[in-house]
C-alpha atoms as a PDB file:
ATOM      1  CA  UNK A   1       8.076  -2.486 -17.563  1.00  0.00           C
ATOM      2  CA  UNK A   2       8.084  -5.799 -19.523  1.00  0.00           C
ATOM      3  CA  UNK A   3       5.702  -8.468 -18.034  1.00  0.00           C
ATOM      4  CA  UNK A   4       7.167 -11.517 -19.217  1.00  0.00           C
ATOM      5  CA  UNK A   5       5.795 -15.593 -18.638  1.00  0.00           C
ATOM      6  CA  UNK A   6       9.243 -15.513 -16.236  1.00  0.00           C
ATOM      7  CA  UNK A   7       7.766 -12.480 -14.147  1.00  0.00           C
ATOM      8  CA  UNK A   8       4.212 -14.164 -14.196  1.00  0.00           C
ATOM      9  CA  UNK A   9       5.782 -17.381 -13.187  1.00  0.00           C
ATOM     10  CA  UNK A  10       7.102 -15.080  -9.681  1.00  0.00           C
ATOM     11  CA  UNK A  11       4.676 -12.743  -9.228  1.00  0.00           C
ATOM     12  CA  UNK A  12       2.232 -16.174  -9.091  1.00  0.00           C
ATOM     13  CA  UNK A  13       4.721 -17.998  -6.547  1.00  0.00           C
ATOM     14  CA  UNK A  14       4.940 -15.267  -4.424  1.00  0.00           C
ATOM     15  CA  UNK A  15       0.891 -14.724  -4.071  1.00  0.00           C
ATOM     16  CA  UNK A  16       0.448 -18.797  -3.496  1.00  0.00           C
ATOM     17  CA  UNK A  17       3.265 -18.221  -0.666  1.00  0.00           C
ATOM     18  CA  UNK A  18       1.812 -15.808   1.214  1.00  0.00           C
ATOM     19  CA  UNK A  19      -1.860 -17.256   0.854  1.00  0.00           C
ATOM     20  CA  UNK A  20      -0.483 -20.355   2.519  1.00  0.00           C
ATOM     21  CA  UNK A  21       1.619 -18.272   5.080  1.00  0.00           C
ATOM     22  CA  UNK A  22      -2.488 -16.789   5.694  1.00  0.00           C
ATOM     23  CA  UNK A  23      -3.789 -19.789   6.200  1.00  0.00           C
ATOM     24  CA  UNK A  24      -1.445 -21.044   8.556  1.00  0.00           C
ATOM     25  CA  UNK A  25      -1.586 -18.144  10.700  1.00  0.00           C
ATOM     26  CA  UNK A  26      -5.450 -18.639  10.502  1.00  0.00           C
ATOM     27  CA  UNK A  27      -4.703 -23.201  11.472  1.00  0.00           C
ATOM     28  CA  UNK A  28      -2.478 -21.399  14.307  1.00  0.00           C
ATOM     29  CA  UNK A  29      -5.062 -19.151  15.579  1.00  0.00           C
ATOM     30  CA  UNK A  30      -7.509 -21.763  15.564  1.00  0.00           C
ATOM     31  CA  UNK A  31      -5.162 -24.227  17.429  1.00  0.00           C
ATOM     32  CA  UNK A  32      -4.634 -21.895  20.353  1.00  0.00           C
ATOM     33  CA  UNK A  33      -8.123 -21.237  21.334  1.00  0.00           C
ATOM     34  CA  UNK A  34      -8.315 -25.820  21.551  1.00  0.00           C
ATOM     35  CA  UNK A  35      -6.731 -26.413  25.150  1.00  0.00           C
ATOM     36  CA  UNK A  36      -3.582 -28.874  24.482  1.00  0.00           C
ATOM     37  CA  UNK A  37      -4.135 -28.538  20.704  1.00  0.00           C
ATOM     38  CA  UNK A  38      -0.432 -28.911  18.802  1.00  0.00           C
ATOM     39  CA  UNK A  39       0.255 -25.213  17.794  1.00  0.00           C
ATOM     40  CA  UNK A  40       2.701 -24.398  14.910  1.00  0.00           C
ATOM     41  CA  UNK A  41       5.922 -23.088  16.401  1.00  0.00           C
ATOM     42  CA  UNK A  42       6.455 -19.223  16.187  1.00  0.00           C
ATOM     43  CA  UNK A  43       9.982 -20.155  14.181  1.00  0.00           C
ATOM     44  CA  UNK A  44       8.131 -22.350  11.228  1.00  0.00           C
ATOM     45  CA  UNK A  45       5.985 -18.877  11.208  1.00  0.00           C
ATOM     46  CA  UNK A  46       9.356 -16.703  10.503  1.00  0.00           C
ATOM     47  CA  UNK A  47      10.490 -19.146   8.425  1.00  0.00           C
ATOM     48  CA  UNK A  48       7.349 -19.075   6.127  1.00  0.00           C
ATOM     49  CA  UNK A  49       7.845 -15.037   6.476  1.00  0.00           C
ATOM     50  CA  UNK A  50      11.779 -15.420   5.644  1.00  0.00           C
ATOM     51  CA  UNK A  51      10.584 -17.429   2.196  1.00  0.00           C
ATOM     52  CA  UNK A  52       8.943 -14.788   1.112  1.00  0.00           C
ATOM     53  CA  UNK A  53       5.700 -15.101   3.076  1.00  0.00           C
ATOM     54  CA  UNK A  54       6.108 -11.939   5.049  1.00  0.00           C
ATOM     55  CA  UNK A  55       3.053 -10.225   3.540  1.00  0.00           C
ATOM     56  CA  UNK A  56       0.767 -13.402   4.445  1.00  0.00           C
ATOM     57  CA  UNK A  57       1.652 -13.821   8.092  1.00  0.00           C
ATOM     58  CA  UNK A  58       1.883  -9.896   8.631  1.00  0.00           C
ATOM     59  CA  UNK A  59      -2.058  -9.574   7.241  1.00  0.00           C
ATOM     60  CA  UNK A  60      -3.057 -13.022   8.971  1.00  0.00           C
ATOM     61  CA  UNK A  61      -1.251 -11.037  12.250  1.00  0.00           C
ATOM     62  CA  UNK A  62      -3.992  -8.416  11.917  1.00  0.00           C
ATOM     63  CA  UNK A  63      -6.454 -10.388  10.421  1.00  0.00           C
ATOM     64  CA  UNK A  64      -7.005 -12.534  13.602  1.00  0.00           C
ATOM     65  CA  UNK A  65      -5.493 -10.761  16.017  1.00  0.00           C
ATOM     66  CA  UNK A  66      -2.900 -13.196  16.184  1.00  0.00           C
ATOM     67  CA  UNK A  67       0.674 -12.697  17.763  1.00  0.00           C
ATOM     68  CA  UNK A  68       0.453  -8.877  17.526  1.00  0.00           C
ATOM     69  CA  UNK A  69       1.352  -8.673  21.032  1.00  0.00           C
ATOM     70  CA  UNK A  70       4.916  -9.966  20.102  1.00  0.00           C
ATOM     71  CA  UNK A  71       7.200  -7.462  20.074  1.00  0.00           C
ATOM     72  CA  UNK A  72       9.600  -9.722  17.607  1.00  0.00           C
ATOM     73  CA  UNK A  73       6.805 -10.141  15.262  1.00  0.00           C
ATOM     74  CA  UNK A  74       5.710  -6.281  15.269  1.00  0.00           C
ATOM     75  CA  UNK A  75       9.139  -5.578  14.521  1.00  0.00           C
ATOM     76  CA  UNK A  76      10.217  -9.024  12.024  1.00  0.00           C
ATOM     77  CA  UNK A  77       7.575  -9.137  10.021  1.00  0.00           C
ATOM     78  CA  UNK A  78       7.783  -5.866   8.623  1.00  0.00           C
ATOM     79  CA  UNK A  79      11.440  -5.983   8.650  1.00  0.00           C
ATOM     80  CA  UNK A  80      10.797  -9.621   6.484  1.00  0.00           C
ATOM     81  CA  UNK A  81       8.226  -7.551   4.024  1.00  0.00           C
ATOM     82  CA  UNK A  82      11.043  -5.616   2.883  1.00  0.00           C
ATOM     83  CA  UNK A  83      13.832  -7.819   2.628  1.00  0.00           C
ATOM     84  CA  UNK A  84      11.044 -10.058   0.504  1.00  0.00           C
ATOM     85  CA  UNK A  85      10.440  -7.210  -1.391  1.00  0.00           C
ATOM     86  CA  UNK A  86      13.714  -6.154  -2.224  1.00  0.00           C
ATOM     87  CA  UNK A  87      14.761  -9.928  -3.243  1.00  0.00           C
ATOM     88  CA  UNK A  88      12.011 -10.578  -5.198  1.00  0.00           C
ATOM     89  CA  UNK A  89      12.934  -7.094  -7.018  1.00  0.00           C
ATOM     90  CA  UNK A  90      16.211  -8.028  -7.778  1.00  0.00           C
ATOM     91  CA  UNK A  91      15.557 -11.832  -8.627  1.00  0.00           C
ATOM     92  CA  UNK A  92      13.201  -9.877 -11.048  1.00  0.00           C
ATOM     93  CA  UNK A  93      16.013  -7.877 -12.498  1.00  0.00           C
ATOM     94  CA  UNK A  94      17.949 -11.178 -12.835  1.00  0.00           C
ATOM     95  CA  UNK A  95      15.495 -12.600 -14.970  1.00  0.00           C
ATOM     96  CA  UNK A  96      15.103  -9.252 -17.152  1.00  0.00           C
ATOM     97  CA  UNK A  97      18.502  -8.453 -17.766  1.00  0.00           C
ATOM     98  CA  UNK A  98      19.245  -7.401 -21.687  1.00  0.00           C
END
């Protein structure tokens, strides 16, 4: 396997991605223990998961107990981890072709 400054270059977006996708399910947790606080809607969540943040929102899901009692999430996220994984594999092929 050839680690090129292109693979670097993803393998660095995709960790900053899904340590903000942590964070924000840690703001969102936070949020919903303040009565009337403004929460972060559940779809900006699966869109951070859809853009390849699956990982972060799946271990801030566990982390803080946070929307694990959602059956869409139980089911999406991991569903999102995959399809993440599999793009980011072939984006990586992309970039490595000969």
């Amino acid at each position: 396997m050839l680690i090129t400054n292109q693979t670097l270059i993803i393998l660095a977006l995709y960790i900053f991605i899904n340590i903000i996708a942590f964070l924000i399910m840690l703001i969102d947790k936070t949020k919903s223990t303040h009565r009337g606080a403004e929460r972060i809607s559940e779809g900006t969540l699966f869109f951070l998961a859809t853009a390849f943040g699956a990982v972060g929102v799946y271990l801030g899901m566990f982390s803080f107990r946070h929307k694990t009692q959602k059956w869409y999430f139980l089911i999406g996220i991991p569903l999102l981890i995959i399809q993440n994984s599999a793009l980011v594999y072939c984006i990586y092929l992309f970039l490595n072709q000969i």
